[in-house]
C-alpha atoms as a PDB file:
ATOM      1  CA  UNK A   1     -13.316  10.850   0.136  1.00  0.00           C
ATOM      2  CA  UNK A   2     -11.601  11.484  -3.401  1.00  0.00           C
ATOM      3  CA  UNK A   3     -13.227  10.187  -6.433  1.00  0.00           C
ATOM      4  CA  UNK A   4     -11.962   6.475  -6.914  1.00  0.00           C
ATOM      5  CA  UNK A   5     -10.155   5.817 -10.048  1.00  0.00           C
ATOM      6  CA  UNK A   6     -10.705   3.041 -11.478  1.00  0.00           C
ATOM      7  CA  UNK A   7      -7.904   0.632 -12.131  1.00  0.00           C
ATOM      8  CA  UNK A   8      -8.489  -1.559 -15.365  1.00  0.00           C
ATOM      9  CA  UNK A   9      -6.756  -5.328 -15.597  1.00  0.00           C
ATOM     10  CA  UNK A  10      -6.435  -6.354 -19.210  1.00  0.00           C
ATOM     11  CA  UNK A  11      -6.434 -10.137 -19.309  1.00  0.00           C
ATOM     12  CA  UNK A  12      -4.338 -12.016 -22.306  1.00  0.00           C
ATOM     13  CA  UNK A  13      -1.196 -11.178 -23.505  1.00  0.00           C
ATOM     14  CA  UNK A  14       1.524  -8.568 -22.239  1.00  0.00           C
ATOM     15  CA  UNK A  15       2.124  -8.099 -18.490  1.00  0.00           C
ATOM     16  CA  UNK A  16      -0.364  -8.217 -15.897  1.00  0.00           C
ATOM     17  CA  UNK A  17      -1.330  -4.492 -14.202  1.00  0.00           C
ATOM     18  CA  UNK A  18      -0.481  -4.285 -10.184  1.00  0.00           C
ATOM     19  CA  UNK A  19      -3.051  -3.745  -8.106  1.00  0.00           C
ATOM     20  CA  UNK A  20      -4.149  -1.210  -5.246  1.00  0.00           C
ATOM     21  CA  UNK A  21      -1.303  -2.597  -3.067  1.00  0.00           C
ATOM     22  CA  UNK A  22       1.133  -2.503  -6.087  1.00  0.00           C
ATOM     23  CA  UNK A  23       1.010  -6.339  -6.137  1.00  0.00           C
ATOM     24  CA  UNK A  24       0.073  -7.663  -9.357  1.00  0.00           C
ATOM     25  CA  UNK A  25      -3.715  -8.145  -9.785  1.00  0.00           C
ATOM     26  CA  UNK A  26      -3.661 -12.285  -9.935  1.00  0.00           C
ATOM     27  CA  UNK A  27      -1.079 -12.508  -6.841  1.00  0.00           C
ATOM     28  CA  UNK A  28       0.553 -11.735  -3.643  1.00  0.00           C
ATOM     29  CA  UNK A  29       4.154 -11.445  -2.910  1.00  0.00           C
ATOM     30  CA  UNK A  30       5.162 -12.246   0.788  1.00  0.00           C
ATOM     31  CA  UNK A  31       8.007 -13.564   2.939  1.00  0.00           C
ATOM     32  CA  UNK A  32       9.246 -16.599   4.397  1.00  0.00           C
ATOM     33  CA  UNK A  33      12.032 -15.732   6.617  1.00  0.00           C
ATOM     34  CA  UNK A  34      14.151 -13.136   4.023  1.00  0.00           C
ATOM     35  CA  UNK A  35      13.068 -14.864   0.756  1.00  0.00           C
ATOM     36  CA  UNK A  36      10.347 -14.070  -1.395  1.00  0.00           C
ATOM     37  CA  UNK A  37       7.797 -15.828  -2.327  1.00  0.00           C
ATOM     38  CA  UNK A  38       4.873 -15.459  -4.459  1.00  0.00           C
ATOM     39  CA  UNK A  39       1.346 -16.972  -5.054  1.00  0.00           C
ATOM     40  CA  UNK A  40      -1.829 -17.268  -7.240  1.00  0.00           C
ATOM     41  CA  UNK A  41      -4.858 -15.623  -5.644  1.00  0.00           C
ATOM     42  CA  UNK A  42      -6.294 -19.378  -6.075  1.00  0.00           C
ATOM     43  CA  UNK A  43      -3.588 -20.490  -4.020  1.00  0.00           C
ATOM     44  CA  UNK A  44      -1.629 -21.919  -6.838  1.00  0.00           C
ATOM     45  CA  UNK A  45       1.867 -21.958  -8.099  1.00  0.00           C
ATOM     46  CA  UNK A  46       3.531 -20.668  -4.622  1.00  0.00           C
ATOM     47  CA  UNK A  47       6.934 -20.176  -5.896  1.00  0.00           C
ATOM     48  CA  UNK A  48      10.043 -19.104  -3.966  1.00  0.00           C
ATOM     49  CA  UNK A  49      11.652 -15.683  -6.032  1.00  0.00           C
ATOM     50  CA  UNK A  50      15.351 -15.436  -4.491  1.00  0.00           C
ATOM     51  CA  UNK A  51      16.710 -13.883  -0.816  1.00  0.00           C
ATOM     52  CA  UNK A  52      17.454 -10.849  -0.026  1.00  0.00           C
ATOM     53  CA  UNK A  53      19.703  -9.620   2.893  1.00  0.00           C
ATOM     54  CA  UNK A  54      21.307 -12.029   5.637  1.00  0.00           C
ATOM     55  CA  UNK A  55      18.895 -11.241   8.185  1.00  0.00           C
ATOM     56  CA  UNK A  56      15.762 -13.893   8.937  1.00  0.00           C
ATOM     57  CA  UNK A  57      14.193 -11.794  11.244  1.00  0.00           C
ATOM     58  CA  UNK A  58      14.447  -8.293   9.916  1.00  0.00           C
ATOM     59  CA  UNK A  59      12.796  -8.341   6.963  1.00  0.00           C
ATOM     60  CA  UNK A  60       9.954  -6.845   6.012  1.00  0.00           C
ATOM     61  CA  UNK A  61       6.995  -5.118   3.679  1.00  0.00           C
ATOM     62  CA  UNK A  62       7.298  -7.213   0.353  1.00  0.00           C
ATOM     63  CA  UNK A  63       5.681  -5.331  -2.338  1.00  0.00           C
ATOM     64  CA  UNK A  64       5.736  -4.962  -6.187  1.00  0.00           C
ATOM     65  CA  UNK A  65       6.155  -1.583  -7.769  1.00  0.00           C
ATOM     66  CA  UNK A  66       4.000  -0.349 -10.522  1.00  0.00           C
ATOM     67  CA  UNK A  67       6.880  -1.271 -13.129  1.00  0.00           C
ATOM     68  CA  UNK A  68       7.004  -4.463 -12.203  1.00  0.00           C
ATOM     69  CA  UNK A  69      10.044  -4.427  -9.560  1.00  0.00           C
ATOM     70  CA  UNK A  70       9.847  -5.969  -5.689  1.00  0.00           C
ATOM     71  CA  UNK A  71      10.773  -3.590  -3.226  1.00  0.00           C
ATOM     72  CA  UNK A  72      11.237  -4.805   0.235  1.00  0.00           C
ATOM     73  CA  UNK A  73      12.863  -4.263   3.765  1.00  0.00           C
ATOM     74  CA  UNK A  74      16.182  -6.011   4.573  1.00  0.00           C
ATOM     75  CA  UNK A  75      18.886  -6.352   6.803  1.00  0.00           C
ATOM     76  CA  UNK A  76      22.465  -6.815   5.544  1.00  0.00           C
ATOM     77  CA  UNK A  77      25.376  -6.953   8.009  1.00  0.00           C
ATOM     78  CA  UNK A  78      23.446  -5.255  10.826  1.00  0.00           C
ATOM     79  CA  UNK A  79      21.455  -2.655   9.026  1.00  0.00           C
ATOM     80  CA  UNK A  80      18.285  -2.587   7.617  1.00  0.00           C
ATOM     81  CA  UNK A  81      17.416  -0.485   4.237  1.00  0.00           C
ATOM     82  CA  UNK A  82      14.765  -0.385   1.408  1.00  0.00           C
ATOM     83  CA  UNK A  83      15.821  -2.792  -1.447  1.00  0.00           C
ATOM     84  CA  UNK A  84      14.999  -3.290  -5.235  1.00  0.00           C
ATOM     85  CA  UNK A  85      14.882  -6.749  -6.003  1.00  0.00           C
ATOM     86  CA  UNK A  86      15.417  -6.854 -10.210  1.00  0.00           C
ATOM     87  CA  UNK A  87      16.133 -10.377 -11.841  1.00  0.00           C
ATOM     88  CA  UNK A  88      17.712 -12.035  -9.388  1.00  0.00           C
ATOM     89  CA  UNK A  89      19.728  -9.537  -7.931  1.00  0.00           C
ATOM     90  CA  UNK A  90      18.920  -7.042  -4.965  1.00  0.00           C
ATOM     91  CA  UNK A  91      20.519  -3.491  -4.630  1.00  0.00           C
ATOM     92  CA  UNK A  92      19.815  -1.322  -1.492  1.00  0.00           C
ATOM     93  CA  UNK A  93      18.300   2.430  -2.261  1.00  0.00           C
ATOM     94  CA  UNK A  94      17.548   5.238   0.685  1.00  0.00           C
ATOM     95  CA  UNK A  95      18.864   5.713   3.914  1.00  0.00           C
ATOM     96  CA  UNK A  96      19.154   3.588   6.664  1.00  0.00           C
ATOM     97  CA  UNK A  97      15.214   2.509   8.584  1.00  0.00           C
ATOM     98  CA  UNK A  98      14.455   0.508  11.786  1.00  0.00           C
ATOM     99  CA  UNK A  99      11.715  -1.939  12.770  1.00  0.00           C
ATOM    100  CA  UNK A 100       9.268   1.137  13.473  1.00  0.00           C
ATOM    101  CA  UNK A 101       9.295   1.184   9.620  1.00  0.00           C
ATOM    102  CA  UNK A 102       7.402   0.095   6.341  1.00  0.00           C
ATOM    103  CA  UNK A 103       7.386   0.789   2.758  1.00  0.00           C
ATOM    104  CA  UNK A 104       4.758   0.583  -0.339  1.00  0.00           C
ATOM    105  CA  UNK A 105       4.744   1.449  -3.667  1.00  0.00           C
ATOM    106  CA  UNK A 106       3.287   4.391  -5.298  1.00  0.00           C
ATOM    107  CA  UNK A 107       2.997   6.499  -8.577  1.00  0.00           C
ATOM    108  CA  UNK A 108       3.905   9.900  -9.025  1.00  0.00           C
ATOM    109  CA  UNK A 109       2.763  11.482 -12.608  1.00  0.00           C
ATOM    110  CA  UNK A 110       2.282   7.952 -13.501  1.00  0.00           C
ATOM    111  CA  UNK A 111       5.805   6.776 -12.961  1.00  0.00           C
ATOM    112  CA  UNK A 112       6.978   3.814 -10.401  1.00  0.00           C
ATOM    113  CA  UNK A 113       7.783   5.183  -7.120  1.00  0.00           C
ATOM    114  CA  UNK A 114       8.498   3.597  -4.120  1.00  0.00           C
ATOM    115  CA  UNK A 115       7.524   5.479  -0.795  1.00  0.00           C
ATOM    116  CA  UNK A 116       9.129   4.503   2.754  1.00  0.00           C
ATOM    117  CA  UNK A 117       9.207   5.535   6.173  1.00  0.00           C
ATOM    118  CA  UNK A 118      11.848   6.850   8.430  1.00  0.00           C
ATOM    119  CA  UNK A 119      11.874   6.355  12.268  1.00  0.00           C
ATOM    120  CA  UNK A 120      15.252   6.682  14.696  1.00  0.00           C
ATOM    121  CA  UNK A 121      14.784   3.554  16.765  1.00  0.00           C
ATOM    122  CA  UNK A 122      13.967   5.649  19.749  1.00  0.00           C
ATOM    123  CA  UNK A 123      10.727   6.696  18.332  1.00  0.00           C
ATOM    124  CA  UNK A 124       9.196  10.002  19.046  1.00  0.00           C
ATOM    125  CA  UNK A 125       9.113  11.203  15.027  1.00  0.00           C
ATOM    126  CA  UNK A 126       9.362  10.070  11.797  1.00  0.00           C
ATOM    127  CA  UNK A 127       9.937  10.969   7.801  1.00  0.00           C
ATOM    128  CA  UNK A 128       8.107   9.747   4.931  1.00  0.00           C
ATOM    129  CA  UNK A 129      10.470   8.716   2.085  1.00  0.00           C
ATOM    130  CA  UNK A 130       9.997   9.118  -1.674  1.00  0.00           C
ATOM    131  CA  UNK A 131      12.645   7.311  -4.064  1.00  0.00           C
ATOM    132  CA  UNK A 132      13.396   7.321  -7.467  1.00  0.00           C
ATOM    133  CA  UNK A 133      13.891   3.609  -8.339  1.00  0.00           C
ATOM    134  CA  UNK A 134      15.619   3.892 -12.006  1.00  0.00           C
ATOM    135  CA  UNK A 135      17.772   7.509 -10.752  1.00  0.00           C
ATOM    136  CA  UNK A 136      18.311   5.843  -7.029  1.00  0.00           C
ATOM    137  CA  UNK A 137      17.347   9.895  -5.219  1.00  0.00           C
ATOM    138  CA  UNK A 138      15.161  10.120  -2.161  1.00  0.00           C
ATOM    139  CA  UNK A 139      13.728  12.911  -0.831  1.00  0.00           C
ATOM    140  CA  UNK A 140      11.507  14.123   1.910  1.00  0.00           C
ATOM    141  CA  UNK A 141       7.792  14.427   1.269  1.00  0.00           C
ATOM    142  CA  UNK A 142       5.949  14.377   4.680  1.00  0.00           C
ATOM    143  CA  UNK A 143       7.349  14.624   8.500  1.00  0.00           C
ATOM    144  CA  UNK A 144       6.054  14.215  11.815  1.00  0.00           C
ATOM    145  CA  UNK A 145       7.960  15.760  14.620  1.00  0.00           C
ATOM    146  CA  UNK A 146       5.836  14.503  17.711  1.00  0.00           C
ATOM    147  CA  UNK A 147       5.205  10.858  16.606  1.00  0.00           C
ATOM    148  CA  UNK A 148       4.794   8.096  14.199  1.00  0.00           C
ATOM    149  CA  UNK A 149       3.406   7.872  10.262  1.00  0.00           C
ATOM    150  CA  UNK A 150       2.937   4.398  10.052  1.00  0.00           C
ATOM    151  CA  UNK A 151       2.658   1.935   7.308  1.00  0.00           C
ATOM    152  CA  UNK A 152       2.355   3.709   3.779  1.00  0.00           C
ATOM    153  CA  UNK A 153       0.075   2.145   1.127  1.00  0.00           C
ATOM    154  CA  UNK A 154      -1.052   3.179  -2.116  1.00  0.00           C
ATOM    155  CA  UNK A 155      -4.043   5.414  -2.313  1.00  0.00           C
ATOM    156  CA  UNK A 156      -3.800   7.394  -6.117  1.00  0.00           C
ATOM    157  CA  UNK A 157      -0.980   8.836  -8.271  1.00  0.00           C
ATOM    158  CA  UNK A 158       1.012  11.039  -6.185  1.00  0.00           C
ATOM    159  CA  UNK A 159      -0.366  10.143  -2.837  1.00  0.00           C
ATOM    160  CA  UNK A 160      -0.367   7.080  -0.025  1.00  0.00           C
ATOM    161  CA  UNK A 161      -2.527   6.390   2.477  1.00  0.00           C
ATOM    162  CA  UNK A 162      -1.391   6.529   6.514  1.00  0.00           C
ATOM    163  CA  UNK A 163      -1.853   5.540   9.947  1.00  0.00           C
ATOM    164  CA  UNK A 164      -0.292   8.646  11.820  1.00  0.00           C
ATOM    165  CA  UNK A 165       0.210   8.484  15.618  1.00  0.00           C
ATOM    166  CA  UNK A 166       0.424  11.856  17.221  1.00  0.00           C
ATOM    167  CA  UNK A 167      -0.385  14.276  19.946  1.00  0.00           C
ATOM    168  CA  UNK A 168      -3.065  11.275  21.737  1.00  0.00           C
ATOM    169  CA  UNK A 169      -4.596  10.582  18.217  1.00  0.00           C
ATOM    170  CA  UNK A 170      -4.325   8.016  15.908  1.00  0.00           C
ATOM    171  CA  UNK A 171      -6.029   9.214  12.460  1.00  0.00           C
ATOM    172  CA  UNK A 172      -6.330   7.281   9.109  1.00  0.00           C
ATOM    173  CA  UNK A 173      -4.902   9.815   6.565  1.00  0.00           C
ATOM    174  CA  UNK A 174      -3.949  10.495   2.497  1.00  0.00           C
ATOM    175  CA  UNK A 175      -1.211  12.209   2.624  1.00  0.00           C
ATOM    176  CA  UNK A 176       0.422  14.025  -1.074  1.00  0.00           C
ATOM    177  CA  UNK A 177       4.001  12.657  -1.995  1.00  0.00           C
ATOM    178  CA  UNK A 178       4.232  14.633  -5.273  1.00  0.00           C
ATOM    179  CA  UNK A 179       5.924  17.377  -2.531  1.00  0.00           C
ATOM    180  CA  UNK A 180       2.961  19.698  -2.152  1.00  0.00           C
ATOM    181  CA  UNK A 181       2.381  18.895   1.477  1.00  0.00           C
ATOM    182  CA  UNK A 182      -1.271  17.735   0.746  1.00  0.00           C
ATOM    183  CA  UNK A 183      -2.956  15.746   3.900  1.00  0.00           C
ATOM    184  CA  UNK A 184      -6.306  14.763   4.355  1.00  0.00           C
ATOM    185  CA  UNK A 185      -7.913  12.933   7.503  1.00  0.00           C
ATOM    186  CA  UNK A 186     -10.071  10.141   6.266  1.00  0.00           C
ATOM    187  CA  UNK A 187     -11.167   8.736  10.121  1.00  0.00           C
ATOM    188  CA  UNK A 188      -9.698   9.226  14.002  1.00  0.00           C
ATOM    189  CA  UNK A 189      -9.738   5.586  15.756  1.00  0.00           C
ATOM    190  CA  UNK A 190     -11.687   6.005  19.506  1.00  0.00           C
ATOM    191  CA  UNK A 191      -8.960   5.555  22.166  1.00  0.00           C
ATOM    192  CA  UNK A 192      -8.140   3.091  23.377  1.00  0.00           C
ATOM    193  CA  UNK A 193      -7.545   1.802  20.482  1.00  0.00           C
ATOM    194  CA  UNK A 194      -4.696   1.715  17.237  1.00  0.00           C
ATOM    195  CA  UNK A 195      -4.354   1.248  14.009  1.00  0.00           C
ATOM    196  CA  UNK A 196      -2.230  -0.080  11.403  1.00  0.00           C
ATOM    197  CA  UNK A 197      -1.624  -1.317   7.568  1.00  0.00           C
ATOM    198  CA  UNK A 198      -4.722   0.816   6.038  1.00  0.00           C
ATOM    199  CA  UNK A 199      -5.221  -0.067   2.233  1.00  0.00           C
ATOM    200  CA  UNK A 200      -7.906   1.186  -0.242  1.00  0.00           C
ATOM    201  CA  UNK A 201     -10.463  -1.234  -1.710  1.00  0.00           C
ATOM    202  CA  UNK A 202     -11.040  -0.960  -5.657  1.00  0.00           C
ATOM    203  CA  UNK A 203     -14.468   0.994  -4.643  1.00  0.00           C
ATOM    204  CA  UNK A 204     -13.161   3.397  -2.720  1.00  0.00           C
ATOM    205  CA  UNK A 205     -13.299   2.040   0.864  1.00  0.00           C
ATOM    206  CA  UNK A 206     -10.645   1.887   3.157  1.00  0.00           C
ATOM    207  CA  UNK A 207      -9.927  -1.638   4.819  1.00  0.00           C
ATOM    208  CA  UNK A 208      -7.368  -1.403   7.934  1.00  0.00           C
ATOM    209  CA  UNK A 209      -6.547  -3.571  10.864  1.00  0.00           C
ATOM    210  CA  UNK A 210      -7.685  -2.433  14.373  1.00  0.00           C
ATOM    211  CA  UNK A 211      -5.806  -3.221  17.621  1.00  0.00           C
ATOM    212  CA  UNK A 212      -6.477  -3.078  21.552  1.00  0.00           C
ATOM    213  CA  UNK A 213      -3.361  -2.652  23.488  1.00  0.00           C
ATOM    214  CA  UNK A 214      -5.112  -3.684  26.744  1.00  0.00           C
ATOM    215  CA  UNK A 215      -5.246  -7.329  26.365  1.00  0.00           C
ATOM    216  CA  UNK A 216      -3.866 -10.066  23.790  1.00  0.00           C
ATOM    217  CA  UNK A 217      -6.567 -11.655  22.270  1.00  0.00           C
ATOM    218  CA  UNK A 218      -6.865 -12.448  18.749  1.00  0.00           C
ATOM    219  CA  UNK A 219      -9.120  -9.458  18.771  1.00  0.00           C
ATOM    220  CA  UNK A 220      -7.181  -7.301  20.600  1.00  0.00           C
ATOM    221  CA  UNK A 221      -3.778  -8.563  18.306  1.00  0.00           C
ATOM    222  CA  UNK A 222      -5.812  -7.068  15.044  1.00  0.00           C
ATOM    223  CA  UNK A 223      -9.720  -7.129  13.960  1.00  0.00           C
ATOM    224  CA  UNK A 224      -9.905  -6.147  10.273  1.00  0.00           C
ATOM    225  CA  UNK A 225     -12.471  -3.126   9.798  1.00  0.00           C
ATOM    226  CA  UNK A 226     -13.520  -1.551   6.863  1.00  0.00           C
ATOM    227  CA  UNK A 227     -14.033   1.971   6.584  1.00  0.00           C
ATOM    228  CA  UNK A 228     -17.002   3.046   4.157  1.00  0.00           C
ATOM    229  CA  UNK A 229     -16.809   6.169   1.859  1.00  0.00           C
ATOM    230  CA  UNK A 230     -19.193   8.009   4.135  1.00  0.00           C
ATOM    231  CA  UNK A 231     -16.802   7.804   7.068  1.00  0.00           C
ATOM    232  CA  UNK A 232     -18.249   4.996   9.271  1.00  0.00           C
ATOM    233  CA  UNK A 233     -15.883   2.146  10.434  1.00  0.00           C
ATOM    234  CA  UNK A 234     -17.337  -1.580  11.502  1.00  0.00           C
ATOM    235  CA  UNK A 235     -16.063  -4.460  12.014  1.00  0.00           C
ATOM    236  CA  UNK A 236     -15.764  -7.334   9.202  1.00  0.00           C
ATOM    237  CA  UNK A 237     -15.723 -10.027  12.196  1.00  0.00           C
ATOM    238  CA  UNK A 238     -12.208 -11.263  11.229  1.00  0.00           C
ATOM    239  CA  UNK A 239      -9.300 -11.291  13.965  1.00  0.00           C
ATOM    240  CA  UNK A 240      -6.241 -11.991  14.682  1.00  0.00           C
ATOM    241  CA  UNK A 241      -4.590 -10.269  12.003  1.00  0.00           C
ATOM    242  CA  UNK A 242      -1.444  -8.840  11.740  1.00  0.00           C
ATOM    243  CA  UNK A 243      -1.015  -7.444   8.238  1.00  0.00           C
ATOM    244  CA  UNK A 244      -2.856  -7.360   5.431  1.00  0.00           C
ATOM    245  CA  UNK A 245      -2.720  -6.013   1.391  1.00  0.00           C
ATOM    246  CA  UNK A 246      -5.268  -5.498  -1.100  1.00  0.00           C
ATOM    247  CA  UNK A 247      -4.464  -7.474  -4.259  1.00  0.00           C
ATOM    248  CA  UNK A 248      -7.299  -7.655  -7.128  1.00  0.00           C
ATOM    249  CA  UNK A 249     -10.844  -7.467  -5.393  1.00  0.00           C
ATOM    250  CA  UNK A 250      -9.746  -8.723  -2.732  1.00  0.00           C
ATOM    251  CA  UNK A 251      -8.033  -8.169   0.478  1.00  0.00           C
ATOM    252  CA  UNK A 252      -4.892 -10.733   1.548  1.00  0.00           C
ATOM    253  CA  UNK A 253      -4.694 -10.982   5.320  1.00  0.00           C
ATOM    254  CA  UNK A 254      -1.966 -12.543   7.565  1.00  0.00           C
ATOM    255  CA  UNK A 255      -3.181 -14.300  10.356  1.00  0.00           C
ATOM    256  CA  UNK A 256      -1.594 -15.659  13.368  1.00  0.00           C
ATOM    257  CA  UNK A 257      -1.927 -19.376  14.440  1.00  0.00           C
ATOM    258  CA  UNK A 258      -2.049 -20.445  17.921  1.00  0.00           C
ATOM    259  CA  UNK A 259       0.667 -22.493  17.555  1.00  0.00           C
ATOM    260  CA  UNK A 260       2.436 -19.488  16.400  1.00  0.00           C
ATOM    261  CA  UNK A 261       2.439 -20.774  12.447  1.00  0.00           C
ATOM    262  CA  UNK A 262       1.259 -17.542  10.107  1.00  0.00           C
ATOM    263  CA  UNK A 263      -0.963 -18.022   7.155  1.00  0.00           C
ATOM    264  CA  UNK A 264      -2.050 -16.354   4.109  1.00  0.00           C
ATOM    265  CA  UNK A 265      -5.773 -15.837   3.493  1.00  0.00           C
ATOM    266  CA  UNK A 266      -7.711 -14.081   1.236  1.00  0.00           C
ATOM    267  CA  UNK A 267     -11.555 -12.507   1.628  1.00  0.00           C
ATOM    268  CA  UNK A 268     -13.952 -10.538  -0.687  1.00  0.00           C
ATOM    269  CA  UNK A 269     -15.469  -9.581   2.599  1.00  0.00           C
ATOM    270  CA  UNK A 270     -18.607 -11.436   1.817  1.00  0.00           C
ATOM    271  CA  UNK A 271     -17.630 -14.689   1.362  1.00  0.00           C
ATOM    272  CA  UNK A 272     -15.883 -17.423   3.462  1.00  0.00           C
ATOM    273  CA  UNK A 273     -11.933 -16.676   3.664  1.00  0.00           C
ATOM    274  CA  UNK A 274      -9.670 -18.897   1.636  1.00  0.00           C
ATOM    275  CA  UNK A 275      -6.620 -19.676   3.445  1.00  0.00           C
ATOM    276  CA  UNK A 276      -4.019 -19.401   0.490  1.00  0.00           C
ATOM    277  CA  UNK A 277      -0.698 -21.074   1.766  1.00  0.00           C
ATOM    278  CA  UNK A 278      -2.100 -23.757   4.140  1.00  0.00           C
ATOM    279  CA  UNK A 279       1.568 -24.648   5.500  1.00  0.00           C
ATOM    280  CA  UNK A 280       1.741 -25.943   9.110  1.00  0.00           C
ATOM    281  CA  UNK A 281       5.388 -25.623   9.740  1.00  0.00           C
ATOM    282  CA  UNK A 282       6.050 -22.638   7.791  1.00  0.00           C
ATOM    283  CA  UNK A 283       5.073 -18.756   8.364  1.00  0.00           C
ATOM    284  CA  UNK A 284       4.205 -16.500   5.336  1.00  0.00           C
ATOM    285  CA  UNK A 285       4.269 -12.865   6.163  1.00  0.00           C
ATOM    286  CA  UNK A 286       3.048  -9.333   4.658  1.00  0.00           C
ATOM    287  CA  UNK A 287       4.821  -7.033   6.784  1.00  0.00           C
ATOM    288  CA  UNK A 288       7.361  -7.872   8.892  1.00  0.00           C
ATOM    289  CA  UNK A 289       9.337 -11.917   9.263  1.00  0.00           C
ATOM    290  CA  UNK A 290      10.657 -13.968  11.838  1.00  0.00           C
END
C-alpha cells in the first residue's frame, strides 16, 4: 500500500483543513431529505445549510471539497446531476448520473477536484468523472466496460479509492485521476459477498462496508471491516451499515434503525460508538436520501 501522507489540522485561527473524506476535520456534512445539514464530531451545533434540487428521494453523496465547497447529488425536474453548493446557491456541473452513482472529492496537483461516477441506468458499465469546479470541464479518467466502479473516495492527490464490480470480482482499488490510467488492487472480497463506500483511515488502512446479498440481516445489509496495510480484512463487529465517511480520526457511519429511522454515529474503532444525531423521527444520510 502507498506511503500514507500525512494530513496536518492546524487548530486556531483561519479555516479548518478537510479531512480524508474531504469533510472538514471537526464535522460531517449529510442529508435530510435534499437539504444539508452539518454537525460537530461531538454531536453539537447540527445546523441545516440550504436545499438543493426538488427531489427528496434522489439525493445523494454530500461531501465538502478541499476548497471548502459542498458537492452533492441532486435531482431537479427529473434529472439527477453533480452540484456545487457555494453560499447559498447551488449550480449543476457534469453530465447527467443515475442512482447507480456517487461522487467524492479529490485533489489533483493540490487543487480542489471533484470526482464522480457515470452509470446508464441499465447498468452493465460505467465512467469515472473528473471536474473542474472553478472552470466547470469534465473529463474522463477511468472506464469500465463490463461493470460497475462504485463509490469514489479520496485516497491521495491525484487518485480515489474504488469498489469495482467486474467479470465475477469485486476488488477494492486506487485508481489515478490525474489521466495516467494508474490502478492498483488493494484487496478482492470472497464471493459471495460485496462491497461498497471504501475510505482510507489517517494511518493508512482502508475501512469499507461489507454486504451479503443472500439474506437481510443487519449483517448481511453492511458489516463495517477494516482492511490493514498488510492486506488482511476483519471484521470491526459493527452492522447494519449503509454508508459511511472518514472525517478526522474517525470514521462516521450511517446506520439503519429497525423502525426504519437512520442515524449518524461515529467510532475510533476502539471505543464505544457515539451516535451523533440521536433523532427518532428524522433520517440523516451519507450516501443516498429518502
Amino acid at each position: 500500500m502507498r506511503a500514507f501522507l500525512a494530513l496536518l489540522v492546524v487548530a486556531g485561527c483561519g479555516p479548518r483543513m478537510p479531512g480524508p473524506d474531504g469533510n472538514m476535520a471537526a464535522e460531517v456534512v449529510y442529508l435530510v431529505h435534499n437539504e444539508l445539514w452539518h454537525v460537530g464530531l461531538d454531536g453539537s451545533g447540527a445546523a441545516r445549510i440550504g436545499a438543493v434540487g426538488d427531489d427528496a428521494f434522489r439525493t445523494g453523496f454530500p461531501r465538502r471539497l478541499s476548497d471548502g465547497r459542498l458537492a452533492l447529488l441532486a435531482d431537479d425536474t427529473g434529472a439527477i446531476h453533480p452540484y456545487l453548493y457555494e453560499g447559498r446557491a447551488a449550480r449543476p456541473i457534469g453530465g447527467a448520473v443515475t442512482l447507480w452513482d456517487a461522487l467524492t472529492s479529490a485533489t489533483v496537483g493540490g487543487a480542489a477536484a471533484l470526482v464522480y461516477t457515470m452509470t446508464p441506468f441499465s447498468g452493465g458499465h460505467a465512467q469515472l468523472m473528473r471536474a473542474d469546479p472553478v472552470a466547470g470541464d469534465t473529463r474522463v479518467v477511468a472506464a469500465e466496460p463490463d461493470g460497475f466502479v462504485a463509490e469514489p473516495a479520496p485516497w491521495d492527490d491525484g487518485s480515489v479509492l474504488v469498489v469495482r464490480h467486474a467479470r465475477g470480482q469485486v476488488t477494492l482499488e486506487i485508481l489515478s485521476v490525474s489521466g495516467n490510467g494508474a490502478r492498483e488492487v488493494l484487496a478482492t472480497i470472497d464471493a459471495p459477498y460485496g462491497a461498497h463506500a471504501p475510505a482510507r483511515l489517517p494511518d493508512g488502512r482502508v475501512v469499507f462496508v461489507r454486504t451479503d446479498p443472500r439474506d437481510s440481516t443487519d449483517t448481511a445489509i453492511g458489516e463495517l471491516f477494516v482492511l490493514d496495510r498488510g492486506g488482511a480484512a476483519r471484521t470491526t463487529g459493527i452492522t447494519g451499515v449503509r454508508a459511511l465517511v472518514v472525517a478526522g480520526d474517525s470514521v462516521v457511519y450511517e446506520i439503519g434503525g429497525a423502525d426504519g429511522i437512520t442515524d449518524l454515529v461515529r467510532t475510533n474503532l476502539m471505543d464505544r460508538p457515539v451516535n451523533l444525531t440521536k433523532t427518532p423521527t428524522v433520517s440523516e444520510h451519507l450516501g443516498w436520501s429518502d
